[in-house]
N, C-alpha and C. Protein backbone atom coordinates (compact mmCIF):
# COMPACT_ATOMS: atom_id res chain seq x y z
N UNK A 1 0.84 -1.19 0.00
CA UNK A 1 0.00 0.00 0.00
C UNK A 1 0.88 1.25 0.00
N UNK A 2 0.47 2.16 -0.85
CA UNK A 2 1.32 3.26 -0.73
C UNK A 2 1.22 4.22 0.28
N UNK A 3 1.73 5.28 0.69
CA UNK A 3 1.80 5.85 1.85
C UNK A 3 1.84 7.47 1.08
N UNK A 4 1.45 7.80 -0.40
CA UNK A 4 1.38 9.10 -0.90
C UNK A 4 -0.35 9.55 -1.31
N UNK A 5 -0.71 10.38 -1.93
CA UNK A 5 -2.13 10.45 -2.49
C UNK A 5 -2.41 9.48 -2.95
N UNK A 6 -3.65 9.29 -2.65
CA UNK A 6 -4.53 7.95 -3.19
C UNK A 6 -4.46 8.43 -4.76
N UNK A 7 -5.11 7.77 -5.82
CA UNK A 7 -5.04 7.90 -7.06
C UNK A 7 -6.59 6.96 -7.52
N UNK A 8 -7.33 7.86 -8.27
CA UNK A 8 -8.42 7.56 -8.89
C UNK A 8 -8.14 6.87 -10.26
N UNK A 9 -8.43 5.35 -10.16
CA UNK A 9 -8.19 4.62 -11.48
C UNK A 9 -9.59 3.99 -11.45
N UNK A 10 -9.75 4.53 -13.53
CA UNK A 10 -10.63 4.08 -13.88
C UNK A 10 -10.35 2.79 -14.56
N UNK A 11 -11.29 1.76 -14.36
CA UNK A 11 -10.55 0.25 -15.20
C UNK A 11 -11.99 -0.01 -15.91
N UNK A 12 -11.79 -0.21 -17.27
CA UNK A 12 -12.77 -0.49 -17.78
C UNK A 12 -13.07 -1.21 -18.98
N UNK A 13 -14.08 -2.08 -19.42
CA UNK A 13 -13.97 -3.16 -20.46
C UNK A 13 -14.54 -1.98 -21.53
N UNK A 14 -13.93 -2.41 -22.51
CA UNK A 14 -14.57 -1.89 -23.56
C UNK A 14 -14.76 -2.96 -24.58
N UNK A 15 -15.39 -2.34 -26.23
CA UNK A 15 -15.30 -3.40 -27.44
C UNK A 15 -14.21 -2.08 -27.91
N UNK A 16 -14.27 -2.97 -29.31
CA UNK A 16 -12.94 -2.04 -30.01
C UNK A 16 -13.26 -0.66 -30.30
N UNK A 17 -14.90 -0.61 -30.71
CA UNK A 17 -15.51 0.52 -31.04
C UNK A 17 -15.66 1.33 -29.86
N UNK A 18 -15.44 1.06 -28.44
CA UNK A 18 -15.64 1.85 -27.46
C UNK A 18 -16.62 1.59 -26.91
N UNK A 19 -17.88 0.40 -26.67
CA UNK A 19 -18.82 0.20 -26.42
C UNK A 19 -18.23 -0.56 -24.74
N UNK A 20 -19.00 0.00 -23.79
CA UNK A 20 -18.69 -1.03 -22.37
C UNK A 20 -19.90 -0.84 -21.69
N UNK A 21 -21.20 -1.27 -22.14
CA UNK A 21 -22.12 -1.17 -21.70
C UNK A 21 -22.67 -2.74 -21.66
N UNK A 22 -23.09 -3.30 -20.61
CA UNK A 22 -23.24 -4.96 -20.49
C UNK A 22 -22.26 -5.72 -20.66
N UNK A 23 -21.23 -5.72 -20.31
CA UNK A 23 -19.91 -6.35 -21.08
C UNK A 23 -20.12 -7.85 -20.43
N UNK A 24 -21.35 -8.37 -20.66
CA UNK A 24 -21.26 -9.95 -20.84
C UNK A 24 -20.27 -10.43 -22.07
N UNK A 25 -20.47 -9.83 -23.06
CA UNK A 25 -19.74 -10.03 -24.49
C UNK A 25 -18.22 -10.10 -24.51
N UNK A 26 -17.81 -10.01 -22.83
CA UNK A 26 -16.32 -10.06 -22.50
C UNK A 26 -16.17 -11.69 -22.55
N UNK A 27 -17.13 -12.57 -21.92
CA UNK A 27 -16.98 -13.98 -21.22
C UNK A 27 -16.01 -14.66 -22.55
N UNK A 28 -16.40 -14.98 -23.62
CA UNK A 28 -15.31 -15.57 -23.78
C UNK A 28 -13.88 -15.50 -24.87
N UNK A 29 -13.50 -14.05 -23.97
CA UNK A 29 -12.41 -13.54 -23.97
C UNK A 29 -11.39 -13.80 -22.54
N UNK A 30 -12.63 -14.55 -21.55
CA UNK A 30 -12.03 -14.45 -20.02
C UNK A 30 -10.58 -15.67 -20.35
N UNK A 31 -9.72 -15.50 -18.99
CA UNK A 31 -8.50 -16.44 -19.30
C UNK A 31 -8.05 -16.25 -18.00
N UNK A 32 -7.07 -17.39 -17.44
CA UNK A 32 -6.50 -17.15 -16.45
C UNK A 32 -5.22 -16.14 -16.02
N UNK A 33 -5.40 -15.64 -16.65
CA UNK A 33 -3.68 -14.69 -16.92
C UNK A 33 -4.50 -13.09 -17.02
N UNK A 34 -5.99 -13.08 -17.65
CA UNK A 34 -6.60 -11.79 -17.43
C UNK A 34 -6.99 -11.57 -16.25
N UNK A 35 -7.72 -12.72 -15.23
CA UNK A 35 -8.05 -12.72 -14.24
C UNK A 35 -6.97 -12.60 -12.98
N UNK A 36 -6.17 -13.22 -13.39
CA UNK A 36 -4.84 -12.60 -12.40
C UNK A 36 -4.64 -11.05 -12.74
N UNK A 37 -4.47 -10.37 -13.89
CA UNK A 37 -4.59 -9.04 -14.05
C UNK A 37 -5.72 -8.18 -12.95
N UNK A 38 -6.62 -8.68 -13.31
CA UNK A 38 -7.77 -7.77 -12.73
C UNK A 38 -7.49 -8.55 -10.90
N UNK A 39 -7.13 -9.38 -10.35
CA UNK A 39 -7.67 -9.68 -9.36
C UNK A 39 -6.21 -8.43 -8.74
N UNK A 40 -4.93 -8.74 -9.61
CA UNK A 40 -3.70 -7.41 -9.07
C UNK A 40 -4.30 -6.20 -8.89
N UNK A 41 -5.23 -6.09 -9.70
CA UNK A 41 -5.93 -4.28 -9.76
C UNK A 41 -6.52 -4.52 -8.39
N UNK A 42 -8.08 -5.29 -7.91
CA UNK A 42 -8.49 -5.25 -6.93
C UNK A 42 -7.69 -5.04 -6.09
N UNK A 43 -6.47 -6.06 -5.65
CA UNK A 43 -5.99 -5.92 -4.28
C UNK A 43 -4.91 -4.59 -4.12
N UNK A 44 -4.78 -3.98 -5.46
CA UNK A 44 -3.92 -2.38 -5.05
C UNK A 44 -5.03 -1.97 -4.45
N UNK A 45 -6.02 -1.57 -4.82
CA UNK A 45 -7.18 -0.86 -4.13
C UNK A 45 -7.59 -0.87 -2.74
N UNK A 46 -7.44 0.42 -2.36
CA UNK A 46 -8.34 0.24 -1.31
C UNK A 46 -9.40 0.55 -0.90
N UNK A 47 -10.48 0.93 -2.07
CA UNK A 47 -12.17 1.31 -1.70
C UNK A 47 -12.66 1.41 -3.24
N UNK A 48 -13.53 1.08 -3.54
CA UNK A 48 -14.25 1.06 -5.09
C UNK A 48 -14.76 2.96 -4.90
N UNK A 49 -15.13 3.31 -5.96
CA UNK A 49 -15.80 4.35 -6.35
C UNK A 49 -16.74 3.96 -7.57
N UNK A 50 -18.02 4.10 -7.20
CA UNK A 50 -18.81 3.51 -8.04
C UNK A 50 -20.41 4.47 -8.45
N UNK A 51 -20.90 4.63 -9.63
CA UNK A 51 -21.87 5.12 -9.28
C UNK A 51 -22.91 4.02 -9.10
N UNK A 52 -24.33 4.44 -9.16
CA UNK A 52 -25.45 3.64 -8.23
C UNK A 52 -25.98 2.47 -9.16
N UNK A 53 -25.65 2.59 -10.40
CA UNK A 53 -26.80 1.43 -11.41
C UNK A 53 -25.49 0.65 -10.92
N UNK A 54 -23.86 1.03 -11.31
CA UNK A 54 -22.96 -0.29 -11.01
C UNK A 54 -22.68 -0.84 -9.50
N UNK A 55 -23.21 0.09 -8.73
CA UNK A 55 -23.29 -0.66 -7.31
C UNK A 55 -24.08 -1.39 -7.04
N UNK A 56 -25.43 -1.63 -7.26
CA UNK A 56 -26.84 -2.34 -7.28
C UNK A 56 -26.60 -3.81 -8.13
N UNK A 57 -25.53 -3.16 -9.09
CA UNK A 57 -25.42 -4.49 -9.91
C UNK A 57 -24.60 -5.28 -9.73
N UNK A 58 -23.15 -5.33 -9.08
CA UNK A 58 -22.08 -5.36 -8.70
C UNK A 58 -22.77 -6.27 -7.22
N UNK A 59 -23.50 -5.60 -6.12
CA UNK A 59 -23.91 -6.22 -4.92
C UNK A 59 -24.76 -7.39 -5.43
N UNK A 60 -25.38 -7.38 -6.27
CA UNK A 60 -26.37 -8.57 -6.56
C UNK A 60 -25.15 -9.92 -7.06
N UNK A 61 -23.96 -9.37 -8.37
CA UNK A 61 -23.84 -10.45 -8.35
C UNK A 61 -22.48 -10.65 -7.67
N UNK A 62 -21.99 -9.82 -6.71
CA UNK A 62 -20.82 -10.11 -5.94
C UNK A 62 -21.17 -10.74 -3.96
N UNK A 63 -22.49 -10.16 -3.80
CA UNK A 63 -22.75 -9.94 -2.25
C UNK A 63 -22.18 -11.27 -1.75
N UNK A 64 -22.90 -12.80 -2.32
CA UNK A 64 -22.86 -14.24 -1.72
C UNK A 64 -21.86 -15.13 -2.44
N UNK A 65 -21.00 -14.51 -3.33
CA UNK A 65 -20.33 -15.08 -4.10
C UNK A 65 -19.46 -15.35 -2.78
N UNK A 66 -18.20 -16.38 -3.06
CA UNK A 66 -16.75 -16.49 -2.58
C UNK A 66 -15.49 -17.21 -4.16
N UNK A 67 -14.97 -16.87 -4.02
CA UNK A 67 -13.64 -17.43 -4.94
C UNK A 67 -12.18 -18.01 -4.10
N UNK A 68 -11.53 -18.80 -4.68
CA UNK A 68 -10.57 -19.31 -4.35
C UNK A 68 -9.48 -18.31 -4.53
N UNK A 69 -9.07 -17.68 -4.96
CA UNK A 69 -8.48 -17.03 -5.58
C UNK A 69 -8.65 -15.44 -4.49
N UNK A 70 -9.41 -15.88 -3.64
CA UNK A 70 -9.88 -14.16 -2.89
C UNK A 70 -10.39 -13.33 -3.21
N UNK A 71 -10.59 -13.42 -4.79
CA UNK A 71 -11.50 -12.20 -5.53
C UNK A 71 -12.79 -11.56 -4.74
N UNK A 72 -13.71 -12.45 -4.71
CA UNK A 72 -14.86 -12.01 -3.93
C UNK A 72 -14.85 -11.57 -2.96
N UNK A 73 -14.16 -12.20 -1.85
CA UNK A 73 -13.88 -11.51 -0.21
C UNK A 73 -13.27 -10.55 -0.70
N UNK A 74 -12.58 -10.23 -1.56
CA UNK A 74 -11.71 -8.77 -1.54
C UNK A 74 -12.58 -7.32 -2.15
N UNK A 75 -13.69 -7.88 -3.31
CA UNK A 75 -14.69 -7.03 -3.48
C UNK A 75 -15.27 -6.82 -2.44
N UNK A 76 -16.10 -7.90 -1.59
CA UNK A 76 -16.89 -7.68 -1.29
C UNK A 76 -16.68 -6.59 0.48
N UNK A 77 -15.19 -7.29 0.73
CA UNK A 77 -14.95 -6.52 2.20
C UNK A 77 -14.71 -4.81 1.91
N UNK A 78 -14.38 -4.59 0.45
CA UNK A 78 -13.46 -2.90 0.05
C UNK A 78 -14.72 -2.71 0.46
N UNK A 79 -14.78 -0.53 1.33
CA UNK A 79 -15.33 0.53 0.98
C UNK A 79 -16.07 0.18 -0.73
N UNK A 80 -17.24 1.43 -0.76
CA UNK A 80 -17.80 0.90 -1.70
C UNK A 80 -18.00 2.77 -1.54
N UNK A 81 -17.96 3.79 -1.69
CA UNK A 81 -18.12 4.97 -2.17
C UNK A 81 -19.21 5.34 -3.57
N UNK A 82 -20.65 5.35 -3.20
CA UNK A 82 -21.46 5.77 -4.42
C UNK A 82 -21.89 6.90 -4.86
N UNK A 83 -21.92 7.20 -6.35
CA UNK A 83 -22.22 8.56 -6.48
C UNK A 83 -23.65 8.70 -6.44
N UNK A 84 -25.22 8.74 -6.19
CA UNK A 84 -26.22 8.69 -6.44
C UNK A 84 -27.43 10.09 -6.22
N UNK A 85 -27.74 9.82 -6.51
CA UNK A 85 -29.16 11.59 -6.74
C UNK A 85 -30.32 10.55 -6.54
N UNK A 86 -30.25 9.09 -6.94
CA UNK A 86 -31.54 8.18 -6.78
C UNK A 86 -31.60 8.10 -5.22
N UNK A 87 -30.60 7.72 -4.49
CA UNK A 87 -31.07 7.09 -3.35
C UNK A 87 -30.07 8.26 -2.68
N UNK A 88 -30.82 8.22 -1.53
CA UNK A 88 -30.35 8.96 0.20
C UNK A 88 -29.22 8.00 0.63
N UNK A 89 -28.45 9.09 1.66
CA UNK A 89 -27.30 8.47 2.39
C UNK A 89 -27.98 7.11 3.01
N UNK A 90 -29.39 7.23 3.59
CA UNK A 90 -29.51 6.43 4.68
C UNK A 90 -29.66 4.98 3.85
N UNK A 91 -30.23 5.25 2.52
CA UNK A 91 -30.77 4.08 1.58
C UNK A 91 -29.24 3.42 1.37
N UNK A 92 -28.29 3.85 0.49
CA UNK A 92 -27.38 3.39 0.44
C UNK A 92 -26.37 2.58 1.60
N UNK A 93 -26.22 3.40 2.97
CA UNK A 93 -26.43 2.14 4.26
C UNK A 93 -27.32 1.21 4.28
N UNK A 94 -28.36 1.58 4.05
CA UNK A 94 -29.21 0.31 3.89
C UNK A 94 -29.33 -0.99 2.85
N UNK A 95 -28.62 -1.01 2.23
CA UNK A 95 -28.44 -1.69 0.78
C UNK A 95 -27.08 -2.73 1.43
N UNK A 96 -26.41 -2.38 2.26
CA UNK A 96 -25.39 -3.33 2.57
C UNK A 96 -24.14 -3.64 1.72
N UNK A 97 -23.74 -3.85 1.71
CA UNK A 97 -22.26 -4.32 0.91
C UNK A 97 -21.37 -2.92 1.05
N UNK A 98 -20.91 -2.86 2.24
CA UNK A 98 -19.94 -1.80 2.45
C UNK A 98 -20.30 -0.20 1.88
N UNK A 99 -21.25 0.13 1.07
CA UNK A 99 -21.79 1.55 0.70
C UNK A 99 -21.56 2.61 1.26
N UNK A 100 -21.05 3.68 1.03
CA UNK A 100 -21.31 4.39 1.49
C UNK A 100 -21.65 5.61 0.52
N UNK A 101 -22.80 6.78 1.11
CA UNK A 101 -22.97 7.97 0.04
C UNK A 101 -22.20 8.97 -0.49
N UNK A 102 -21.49 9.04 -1.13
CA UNK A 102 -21.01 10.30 -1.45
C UNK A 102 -21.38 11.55 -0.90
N UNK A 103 -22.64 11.78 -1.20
CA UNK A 103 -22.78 13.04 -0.62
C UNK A 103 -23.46 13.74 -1.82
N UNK A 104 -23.87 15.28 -1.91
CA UNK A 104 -24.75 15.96 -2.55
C UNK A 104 -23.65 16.52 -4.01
N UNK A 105 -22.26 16.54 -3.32
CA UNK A 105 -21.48 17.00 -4.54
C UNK A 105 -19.92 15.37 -4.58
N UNK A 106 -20.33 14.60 -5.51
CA UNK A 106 -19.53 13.71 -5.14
C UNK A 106 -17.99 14.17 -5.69
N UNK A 107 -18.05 14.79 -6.87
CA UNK A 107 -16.75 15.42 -7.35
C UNK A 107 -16.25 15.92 -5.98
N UNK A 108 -16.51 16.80 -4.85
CA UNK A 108 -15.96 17.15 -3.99
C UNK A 108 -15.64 16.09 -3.21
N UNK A 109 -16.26 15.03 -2.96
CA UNK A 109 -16.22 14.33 -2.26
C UNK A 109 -14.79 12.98 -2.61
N UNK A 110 -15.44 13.40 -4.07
CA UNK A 110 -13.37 12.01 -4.64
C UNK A 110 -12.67 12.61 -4.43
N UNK A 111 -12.90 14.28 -4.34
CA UNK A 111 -10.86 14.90 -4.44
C UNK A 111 -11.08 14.55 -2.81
N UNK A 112 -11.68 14.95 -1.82
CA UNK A 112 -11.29 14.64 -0.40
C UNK A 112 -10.94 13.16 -0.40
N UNK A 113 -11.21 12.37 -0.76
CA UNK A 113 -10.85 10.84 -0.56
C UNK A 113 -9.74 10.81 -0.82
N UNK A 114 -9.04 11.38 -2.49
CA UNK A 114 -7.84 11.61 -3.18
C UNK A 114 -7.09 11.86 -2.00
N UNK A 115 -7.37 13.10 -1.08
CA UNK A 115 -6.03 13.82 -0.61
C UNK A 115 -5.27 12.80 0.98
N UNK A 116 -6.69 11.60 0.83
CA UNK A 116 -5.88 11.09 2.00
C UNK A 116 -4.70 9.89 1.46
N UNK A 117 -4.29 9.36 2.72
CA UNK A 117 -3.43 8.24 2.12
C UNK A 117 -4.03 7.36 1.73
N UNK A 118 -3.25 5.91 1.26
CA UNK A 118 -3.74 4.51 0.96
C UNK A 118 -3.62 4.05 -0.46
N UNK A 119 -3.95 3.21 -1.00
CA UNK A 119 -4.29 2.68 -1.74
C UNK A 119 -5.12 3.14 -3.50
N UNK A 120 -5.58 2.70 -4.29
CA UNK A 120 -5.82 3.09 -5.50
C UNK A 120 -7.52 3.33 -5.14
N UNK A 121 -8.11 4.50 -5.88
CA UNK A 121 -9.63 4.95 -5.24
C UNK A 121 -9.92 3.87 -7.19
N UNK A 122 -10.63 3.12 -7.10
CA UNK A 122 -10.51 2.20 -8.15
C UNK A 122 -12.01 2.36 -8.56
N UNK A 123 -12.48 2.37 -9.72
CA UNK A 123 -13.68 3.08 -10.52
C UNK A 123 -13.82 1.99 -11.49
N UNK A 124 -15.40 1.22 -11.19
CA UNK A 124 -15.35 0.20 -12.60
C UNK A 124 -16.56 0.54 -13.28
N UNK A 125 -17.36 0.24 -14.11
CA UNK A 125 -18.22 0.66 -14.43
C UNK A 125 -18.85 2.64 -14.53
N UNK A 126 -19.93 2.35 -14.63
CA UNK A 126 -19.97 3.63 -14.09
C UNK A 126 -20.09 4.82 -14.79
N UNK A 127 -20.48 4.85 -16.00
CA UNK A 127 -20.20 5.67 -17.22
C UNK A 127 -20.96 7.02 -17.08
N UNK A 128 -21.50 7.30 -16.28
CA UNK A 128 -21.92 8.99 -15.90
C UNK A 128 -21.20 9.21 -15.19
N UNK A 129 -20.43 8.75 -14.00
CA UNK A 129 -19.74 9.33 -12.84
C UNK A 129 -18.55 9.43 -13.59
N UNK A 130 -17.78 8.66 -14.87
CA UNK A 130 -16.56 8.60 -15.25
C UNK A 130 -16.99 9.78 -15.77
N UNK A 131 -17.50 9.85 -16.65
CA UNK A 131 -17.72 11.30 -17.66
C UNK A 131 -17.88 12.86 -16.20
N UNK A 132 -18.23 12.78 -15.71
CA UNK A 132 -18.21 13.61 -14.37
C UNK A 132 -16.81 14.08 -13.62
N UNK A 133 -16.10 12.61 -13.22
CA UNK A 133 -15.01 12.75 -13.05
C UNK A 133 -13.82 13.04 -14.13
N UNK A 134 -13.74 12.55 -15.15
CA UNK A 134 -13.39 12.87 -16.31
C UNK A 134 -13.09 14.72 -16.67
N UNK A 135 -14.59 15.18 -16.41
CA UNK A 135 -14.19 16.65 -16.58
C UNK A 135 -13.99 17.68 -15.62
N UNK A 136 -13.98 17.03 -14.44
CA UNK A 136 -13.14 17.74 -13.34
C UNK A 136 -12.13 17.98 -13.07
N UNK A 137 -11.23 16.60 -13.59
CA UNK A 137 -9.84 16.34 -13.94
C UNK A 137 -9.44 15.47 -12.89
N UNK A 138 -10.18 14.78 -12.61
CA UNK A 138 -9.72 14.16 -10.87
C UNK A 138 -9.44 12.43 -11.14
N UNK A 139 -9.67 11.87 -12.77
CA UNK A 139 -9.00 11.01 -12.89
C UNK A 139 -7.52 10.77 -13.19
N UNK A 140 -6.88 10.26 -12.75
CA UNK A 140 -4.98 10.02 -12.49
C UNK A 140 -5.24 8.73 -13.34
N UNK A 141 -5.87 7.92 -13.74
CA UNK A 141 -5.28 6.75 -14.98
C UNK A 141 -6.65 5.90 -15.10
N UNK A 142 -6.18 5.16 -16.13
CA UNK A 142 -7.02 4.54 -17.30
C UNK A 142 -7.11 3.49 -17.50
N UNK A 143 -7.27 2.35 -17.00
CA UNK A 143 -6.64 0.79 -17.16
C UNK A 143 -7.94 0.12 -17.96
N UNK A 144 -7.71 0.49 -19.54
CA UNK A 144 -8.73 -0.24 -20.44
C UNK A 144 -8.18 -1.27 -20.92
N UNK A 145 -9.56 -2.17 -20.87
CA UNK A 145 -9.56 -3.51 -21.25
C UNK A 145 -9.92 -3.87 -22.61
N UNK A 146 -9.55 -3.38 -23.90
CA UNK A 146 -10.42 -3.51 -24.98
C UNK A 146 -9.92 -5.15 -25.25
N UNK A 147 -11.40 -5.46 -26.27
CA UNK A 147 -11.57 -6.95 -26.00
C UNK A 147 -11.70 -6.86 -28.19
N UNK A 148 -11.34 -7.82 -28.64
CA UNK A 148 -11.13 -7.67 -29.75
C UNK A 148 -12.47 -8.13 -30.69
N UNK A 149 -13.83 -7.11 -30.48
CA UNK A 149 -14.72 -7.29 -30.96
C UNK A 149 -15.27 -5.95 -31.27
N UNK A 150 -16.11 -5.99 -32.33
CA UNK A 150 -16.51 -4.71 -32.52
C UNK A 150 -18.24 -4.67 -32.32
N UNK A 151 -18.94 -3.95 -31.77
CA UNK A 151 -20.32 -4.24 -31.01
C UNK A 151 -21.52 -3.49 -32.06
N UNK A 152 -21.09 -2.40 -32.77
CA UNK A 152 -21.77 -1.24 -33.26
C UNK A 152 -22.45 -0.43 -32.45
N UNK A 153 -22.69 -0.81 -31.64
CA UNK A 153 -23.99 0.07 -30.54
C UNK A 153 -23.89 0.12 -29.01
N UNK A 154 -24.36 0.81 -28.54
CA UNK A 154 -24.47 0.52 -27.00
C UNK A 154 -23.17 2.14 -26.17
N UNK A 155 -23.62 1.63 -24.91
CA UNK A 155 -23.08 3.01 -23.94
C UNK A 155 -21.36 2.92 -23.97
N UNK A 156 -21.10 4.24 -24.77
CA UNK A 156 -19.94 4.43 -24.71
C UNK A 156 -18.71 5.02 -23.46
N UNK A 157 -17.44 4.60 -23.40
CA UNK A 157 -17.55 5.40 -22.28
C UNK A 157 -17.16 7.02 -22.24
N UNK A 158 -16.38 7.14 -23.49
CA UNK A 158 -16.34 8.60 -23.75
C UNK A 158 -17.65 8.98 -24.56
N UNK A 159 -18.29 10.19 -24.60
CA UNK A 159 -19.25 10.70 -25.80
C UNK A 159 -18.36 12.22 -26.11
N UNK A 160 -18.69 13.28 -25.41
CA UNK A 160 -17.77 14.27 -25.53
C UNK A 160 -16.91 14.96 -25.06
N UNK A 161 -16.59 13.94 -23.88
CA UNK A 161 -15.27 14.45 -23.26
C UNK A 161 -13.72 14.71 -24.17
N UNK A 162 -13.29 15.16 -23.56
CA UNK A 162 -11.72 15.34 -24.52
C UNK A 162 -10.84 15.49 -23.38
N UNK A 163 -9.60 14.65 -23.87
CA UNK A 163 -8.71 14.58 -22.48
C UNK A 163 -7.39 14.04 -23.45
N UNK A 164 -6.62 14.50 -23.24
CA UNK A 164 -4.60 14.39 -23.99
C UNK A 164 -4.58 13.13 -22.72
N UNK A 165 -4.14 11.77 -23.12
CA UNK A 165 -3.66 11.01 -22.43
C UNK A 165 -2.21 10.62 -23.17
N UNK A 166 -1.48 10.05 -22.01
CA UNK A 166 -0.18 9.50 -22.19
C UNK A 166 0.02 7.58 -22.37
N UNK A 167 0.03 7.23 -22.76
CA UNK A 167 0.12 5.72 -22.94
C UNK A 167 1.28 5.13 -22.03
N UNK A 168 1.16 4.42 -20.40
CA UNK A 168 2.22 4.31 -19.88
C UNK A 168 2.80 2.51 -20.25
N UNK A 169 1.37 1.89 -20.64
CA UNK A 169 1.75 0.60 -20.19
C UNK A 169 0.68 -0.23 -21.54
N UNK A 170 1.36 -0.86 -22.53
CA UNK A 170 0.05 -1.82 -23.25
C UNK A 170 1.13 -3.37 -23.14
N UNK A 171 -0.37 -3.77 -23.18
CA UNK A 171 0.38 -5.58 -22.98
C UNK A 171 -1.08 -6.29 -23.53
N UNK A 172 -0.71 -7.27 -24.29
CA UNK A 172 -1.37 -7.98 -25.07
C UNK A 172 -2.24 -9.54 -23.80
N UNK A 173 -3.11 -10.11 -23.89
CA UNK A 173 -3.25 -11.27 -23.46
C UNK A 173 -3.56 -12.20 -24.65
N UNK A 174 -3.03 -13.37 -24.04
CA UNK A 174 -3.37 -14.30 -25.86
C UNK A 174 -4.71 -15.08 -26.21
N UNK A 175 -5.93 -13.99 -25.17
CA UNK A 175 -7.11 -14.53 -25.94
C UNK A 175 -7.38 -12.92 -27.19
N UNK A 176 -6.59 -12.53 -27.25
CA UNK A 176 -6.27 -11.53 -28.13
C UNK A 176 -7.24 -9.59 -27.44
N UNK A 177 -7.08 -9.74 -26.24
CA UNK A 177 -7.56 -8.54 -25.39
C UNK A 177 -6.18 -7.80 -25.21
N UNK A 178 -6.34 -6.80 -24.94
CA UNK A 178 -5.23 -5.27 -24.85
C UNK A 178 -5.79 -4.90 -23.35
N UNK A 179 -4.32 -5.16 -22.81
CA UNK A 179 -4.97 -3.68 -21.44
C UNK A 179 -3.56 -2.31 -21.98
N UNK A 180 -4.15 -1.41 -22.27
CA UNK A 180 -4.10 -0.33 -22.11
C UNK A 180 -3.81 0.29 -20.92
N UNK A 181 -3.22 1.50 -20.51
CA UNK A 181 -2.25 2.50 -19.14
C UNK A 181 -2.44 3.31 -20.49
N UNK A 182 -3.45 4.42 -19.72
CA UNK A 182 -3.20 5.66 -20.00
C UNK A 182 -3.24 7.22 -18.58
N UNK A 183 -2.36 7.92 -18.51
CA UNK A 183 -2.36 9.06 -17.71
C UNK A 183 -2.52 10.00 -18.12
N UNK A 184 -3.66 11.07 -17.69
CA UNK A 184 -3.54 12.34 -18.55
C UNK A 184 -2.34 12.80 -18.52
N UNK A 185 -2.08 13.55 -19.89
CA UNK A 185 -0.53 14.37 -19.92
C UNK A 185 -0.78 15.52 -19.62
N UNK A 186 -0.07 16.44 -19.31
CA UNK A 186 0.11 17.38 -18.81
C UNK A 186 -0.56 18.34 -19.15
N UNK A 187 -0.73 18.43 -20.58
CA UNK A 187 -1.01 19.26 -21.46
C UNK A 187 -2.61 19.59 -21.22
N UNK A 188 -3.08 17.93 -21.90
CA UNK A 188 -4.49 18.03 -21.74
C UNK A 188 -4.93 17.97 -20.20
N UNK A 189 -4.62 17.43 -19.32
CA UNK A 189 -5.06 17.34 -17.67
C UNK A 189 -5.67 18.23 -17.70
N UNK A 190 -7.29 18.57 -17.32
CA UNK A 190 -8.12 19.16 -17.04
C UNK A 190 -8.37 19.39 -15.39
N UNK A 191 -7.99 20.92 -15.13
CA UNK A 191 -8.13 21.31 -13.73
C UNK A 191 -8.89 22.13 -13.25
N UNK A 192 -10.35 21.61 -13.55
CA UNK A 192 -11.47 22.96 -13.30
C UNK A 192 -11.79 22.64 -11.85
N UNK A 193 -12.19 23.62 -11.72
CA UNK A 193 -12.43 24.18 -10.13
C UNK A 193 -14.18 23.25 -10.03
N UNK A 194 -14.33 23.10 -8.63
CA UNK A 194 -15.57 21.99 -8.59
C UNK A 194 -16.41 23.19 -8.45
């Protein structure tokens, strides 16, 4: 665990076209060498950031699960930080699986998380809160999963954001998926005031 600013990473499946909306269409691309990838991401982390359709969905099919591997206990024990306007602080305690509300302005609420110590503030799903966070500037990296299919349709995760990223890290898996490391560069890093 690191002992400097936390860091907001977004990790996310995409198709080639940019589509990551239902990404059932990932399954059989899955492999044991991707799943060791993603289970390394979980355990840098130390609290999800999620908005409310991927928390609802995420608790249903993570709450009773267990894995050998620790995956599940490790979802399921992290902080769970939601962005929501649907449900009240008290609802989101009430929903169980570690939740907690953001609050009325959640952008304010990730940079305060940001400024403490620990671990990676880790973002999966989520495609309004990314686009949110996205133009605040309060995402620090990018860990896309494009999967080597093309979908035509469905929720993208950029629409009109614009952001200069840096490419730190690509590595191939040999069911033919790309993870992608991107950091905003300097240039483009977007630093608007909340």
């Amino acid at each position: 665990m690191d002992n400097g600013p936390r860091r907001l990473v977004v990790s996310e499946y995409l198709s080639l076209d940019g589509v990551m909306e239902d990404p059932m269409w990932t399954m059989p691309y899955w492999s044991d060498e991707l799943a060791a990838y993603k289970r390394d991401e979980l355990f840098a982390a130390d609290a999800l950031v999620l908005g409310r359709v991927t928390f609802e969905a995420f608790a249903e099919a993570w709450a009773s699960r267990t894995s050998e591997d620790g995956y599940a206990e490790r979802i399921n024990a992290l902080p769970k930080h939601v962005a929501t306007t649907t449900l009240g602080p008290g609802e989101v305690d009430r929903r169980g699986w570690n939740g907690r509300h953001l609050g009325d302005d959640p952008k304010a609420a990730v940079r305060s998380l940001k400024g403490g110590a620990g671990g990676d503030l880790l973002v999966f799903g989520s495609a309004t809160l990314v686009r949110s966070l996205v133009r605040a500037g309060l995402v620090d990296e990018y860990r896309l999963l494009v999967y080597p299919v093309v979908l035509g349709q469905g929720k993208r995760l950029f629409e009109s954001e614009r952001a200069s990223l840096d490419l730190v890290e690509a590595r191939s898996f040999d069911t033919g998926v790309t993870a992608l490391t991107y950091r905003p560069s300097g240039a483009g890093r977007q630093n608007s005031p909340l």
